[in-house]
Protein backbone atom coordinates (compact mmCIF):
# COMPACT_ATOMS: atom_id res chain seq x y z
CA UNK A 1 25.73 -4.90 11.75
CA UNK A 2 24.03 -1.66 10.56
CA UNK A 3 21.16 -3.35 8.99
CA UNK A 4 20.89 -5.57 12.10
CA UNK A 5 21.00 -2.70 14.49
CA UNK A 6 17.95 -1.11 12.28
CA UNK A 7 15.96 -3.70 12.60
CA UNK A 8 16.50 -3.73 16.25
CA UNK A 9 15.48 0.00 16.53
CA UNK A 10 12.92 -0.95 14.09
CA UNK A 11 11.17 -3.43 16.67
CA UNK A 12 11.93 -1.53 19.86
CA UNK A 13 9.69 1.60 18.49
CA UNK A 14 7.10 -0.99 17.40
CA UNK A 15 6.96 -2.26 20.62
CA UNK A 16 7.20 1.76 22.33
CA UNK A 17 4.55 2.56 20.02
CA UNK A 18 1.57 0.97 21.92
CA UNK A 19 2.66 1.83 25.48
CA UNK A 20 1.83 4.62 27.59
CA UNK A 21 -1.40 5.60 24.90
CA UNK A 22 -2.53 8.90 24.16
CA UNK A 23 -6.01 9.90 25.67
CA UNK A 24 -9.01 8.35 23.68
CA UNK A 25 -10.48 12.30 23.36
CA UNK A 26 -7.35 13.18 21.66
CA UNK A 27 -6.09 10.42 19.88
CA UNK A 28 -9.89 10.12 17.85
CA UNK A 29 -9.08 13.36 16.04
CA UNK A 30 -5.55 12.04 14.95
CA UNK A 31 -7.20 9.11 13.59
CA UNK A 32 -9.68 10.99 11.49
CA UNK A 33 -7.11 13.27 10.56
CA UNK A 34 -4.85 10.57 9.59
CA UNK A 35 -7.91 8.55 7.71
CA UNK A 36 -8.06 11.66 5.73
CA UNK A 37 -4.60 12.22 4.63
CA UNK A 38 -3.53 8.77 4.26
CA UNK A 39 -6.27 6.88 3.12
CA UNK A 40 -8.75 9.27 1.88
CA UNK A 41 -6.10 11.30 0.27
CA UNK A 42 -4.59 8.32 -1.93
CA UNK A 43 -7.90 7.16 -3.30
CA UNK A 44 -7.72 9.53 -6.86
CA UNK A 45 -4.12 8.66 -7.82
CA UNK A 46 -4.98 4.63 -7.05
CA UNK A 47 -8.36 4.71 -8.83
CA UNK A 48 -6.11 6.30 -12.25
CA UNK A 49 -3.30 4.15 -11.42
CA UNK A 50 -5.28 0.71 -11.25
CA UNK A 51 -7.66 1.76 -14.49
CA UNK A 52 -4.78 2.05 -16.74
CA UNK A 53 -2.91 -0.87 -15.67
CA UNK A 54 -5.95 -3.43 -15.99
CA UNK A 55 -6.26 -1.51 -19.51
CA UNK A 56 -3.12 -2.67 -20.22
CA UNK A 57 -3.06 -5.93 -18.94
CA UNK A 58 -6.46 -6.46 -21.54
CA UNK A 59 -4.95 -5.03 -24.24
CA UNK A 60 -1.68 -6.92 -23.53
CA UNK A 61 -3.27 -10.43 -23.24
CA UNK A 62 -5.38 -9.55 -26.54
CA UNK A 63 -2.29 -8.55 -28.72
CA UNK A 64 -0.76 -12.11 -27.77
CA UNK A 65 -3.97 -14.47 -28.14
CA UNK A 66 -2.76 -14.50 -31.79
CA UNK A 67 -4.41 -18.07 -31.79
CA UNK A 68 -7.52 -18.43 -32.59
CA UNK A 69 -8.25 -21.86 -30.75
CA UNK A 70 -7.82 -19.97 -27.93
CA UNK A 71 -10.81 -18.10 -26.42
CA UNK A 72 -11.05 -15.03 -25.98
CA UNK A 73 -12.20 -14.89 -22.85
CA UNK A 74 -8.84 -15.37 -21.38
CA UNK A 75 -8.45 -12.24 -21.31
CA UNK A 76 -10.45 -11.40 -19.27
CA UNK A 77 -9.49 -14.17 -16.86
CA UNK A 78 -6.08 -13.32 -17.62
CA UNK A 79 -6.99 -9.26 -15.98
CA UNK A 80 -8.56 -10.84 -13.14
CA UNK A 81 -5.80 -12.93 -12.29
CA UNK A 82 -3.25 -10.30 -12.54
CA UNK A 83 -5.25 -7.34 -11.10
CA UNK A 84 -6.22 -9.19 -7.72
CA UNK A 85 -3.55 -11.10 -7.24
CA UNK A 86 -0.27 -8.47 -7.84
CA UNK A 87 -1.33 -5.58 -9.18
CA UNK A 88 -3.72 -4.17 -6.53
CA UNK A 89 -1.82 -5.61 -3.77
CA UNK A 90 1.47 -5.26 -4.34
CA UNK A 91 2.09 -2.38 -7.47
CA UNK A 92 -0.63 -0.15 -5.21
CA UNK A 93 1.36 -0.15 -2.62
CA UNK A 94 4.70 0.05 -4.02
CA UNK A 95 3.15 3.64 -5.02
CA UNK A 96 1.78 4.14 -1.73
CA UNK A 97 5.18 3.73 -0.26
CA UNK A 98 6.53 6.97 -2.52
CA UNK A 99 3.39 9.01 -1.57
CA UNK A 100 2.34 8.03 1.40
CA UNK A 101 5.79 6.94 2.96
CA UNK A 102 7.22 10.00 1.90
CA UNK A 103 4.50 11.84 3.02
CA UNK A 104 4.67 10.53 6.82
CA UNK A 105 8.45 10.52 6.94
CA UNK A 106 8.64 14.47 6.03
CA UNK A 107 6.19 15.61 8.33
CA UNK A 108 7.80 13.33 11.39
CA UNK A 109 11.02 14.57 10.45
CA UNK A 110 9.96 18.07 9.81
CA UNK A 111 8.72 17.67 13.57
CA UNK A 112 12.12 16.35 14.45
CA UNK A 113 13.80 19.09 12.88
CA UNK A 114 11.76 21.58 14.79
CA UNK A 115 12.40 19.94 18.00
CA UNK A 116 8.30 19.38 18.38
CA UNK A 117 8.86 15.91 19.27
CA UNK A 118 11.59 16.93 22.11
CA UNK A 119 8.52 19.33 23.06
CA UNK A 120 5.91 16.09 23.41
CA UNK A 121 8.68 13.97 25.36
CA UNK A 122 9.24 17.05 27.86
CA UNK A 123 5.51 17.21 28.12
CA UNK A 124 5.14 13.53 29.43
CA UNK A 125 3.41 12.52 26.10
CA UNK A 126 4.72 9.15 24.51
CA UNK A 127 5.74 10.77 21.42
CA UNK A 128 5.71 7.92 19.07
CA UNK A 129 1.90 6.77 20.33
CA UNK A 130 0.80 10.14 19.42
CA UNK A 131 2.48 10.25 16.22
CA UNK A 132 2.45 7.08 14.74
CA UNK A 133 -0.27 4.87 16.27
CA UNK A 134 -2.85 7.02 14.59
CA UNK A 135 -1.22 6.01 11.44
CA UNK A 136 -1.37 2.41 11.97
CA UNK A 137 -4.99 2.44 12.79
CA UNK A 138 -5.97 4.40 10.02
CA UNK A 139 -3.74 2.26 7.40
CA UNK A 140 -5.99 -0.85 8.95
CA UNK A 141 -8.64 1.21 5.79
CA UNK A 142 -6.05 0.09 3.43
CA UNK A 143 -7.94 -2.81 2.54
CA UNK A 144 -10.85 -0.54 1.14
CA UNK A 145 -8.36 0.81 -1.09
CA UNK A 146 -7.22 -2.29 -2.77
CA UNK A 147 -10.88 -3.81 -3.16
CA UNK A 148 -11.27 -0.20 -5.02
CA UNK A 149 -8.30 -1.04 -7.13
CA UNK A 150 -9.00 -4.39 -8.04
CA UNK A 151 -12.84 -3.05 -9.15
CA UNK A 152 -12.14 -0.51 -11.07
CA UNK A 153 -8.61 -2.03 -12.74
CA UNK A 154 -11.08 -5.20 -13.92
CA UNK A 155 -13.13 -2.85 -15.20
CA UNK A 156 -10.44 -0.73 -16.90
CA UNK A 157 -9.55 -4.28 -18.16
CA UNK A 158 -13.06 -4.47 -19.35
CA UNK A 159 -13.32 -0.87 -20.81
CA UNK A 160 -10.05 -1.86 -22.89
CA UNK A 161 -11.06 -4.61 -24.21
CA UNK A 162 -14.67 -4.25 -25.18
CA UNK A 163 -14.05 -0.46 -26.71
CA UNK A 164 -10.90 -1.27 -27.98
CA UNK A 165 -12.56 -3.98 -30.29
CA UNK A 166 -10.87 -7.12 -28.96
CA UNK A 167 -13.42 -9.03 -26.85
CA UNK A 168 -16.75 -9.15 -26.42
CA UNK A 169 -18.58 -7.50 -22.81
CA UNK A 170 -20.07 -11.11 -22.99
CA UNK A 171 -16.46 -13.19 -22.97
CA UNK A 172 -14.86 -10.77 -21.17
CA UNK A 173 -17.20 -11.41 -18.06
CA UNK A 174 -17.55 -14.44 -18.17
CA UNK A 175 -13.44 -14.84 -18.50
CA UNK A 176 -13.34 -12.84 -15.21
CA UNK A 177 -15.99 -15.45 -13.59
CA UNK A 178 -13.72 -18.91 -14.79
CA UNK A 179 -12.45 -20.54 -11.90
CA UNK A 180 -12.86 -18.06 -9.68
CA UNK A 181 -11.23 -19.04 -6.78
CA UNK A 182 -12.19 -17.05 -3.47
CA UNK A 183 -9.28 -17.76 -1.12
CA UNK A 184 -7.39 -15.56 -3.82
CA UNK A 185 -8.94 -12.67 -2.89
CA UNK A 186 -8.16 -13.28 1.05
CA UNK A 187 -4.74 -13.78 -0.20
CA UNK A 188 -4.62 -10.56 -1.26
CA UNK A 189 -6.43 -8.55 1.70
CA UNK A 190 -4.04 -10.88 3.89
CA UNK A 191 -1.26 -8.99 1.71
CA UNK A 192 -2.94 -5.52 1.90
CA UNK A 193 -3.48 -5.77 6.03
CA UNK A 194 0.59 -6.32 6.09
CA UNK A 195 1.83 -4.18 3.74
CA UNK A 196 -0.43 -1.83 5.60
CA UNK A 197 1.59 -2.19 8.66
CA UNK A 198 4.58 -1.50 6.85
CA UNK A 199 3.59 1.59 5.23
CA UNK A 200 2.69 3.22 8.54
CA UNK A 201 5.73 1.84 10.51
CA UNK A 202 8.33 2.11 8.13
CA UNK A 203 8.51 5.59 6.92
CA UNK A 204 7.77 6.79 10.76
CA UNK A 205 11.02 5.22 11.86
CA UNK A 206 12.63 6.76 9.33
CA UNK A 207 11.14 10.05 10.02
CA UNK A 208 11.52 9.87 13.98
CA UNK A 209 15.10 8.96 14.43
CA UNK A 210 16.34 11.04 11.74
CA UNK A 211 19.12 13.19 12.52
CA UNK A 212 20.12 16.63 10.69
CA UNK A 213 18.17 19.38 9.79
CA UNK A 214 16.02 20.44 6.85
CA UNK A 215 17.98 18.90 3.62
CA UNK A 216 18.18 15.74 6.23
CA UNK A 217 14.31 15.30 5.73
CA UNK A 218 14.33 14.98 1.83
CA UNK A 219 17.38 12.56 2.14
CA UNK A 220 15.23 10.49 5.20
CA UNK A 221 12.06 10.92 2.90
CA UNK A 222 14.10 8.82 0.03
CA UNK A 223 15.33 5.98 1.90
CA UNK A 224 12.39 5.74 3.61
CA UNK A 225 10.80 4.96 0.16
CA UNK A 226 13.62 2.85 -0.94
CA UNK A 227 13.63 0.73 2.69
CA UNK A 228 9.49 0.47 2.45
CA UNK A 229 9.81 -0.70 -1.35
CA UNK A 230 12.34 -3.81 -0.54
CA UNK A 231 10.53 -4.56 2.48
CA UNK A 232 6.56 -5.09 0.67
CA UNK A 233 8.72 -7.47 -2.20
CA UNK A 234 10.03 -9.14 -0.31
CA UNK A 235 7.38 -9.89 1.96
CA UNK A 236 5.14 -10.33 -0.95
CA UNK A 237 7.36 -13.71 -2.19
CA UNK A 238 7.48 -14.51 1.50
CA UNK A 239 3.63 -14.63 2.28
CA UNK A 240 3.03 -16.10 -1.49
CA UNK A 241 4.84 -18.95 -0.54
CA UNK A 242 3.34 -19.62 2.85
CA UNK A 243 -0.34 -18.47 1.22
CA UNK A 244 -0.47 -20.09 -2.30
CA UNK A 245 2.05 -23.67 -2.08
């Protein structure tokens, strides 16, 4: 009954969310503001993040081609594969969901805490278009984030291999251009454009209907992490098997 009574709340602030909007003239600057703290603000740690992983995947896939009927440029098929398919998608925004989940829950709930939302309600504002609408519309850049990952992690993948000494730039391109398959990649931003949703509604509820006071907001800023986590995997198996059987 608790869970189910959290996803009710869950879909009644979804729903308050876009009624009663904010002026246009005001709710601009949120956006940008937003744009720069959420998206703007998580491009450094994904660009390291997805560099070392398709590394790793390359060097991974080379250490068990220990057959040498098999080519070699499986591995770079082999980073492709895994980079645009899970790892940018899905591992990106697993980390998202401890930085940027945490990120919106403790400033909502740091609001909560100092009764600034009570302040917007007693004003006549509709607190939770002002606060988290912004966030939703600026998560819809999301997308440019992954496509970022996926680039840079193939060529991590490629940096890897070729410098490491286990494929050559030659097979390793021409790996990542075997049976390409372009519906993968709007499998992915299909992903991405949900799990952006979710990083931008999640953590807010969290944040706005916390209760407490200041230790309150690191406890809300965990679960809200934990919540957002099992929500993206298991959407992720859900939208793989209506996307890819």
């Amino acid at each position: 009954m608790k869970y189910l009574s959290a996803i009710g709340g869950y879909a009644i602030m979804v729903v308050e969310v876009f009624k009663k909007p904010t002026k246009w003239r005001i709710m601009k600057s949120l956006i940008l503001k937003e744009v720069d703290e959420l998206i703007y603000g998580s491009l450094g740690i994904i660009v390291f993040i997805s560099f070392f992983i398709g590394a790793v995947v390359s060097i991974q896939t080379a250490m068990n081609l220990t057959n040498e009927l098999i080519p070699k440029n499986l591995i770079g098929f082999a980073t492709r594969q895994s980079i645009i398919l899970e790892f940018a998608p899905t591992f990106c925004s697993v980390i998202m969901a401890g930085k940027v989940g945490s990120f919106i829950t403790s400033s909502i709930g740091t609001m909560r805490v100092t009764e600034q939302i009570d302040a917007l309600e007693v004003m006549g504002v509709n607190a939770l278009n002002y606060l988290v609408f912004p966030k939703i519309i600026a998560m819809l850049l999301y997308p440019f984030i992954i496509a970022v990952s996926m680039y840079v992690g193939i060529f991590g993948g490629w940096f890897a291999g070729v410098f490491g000494g286990f494929i050559t730039s030659a097979d390793f391109v021409d790996g990542v251009t075997l049976d390409f398959i372009p519906f993968h990649v709007t499998y992915s931003f299909i992903k991405t454009v949900v799990f952006a949703f979710l990083l931008a509604t999640i953590p807010s509820f969290h944040g706005f209907y916390m209760k407490g006071g200041a230790l309150e907001v690191g406890k809300a800023s965990t679960t809200s992490f934990v919540w957002t986590s099992v929500v993206i995997i298991i959407t992720n198996y859900i939208l793989t098997q209506l996307l890819l059987t």
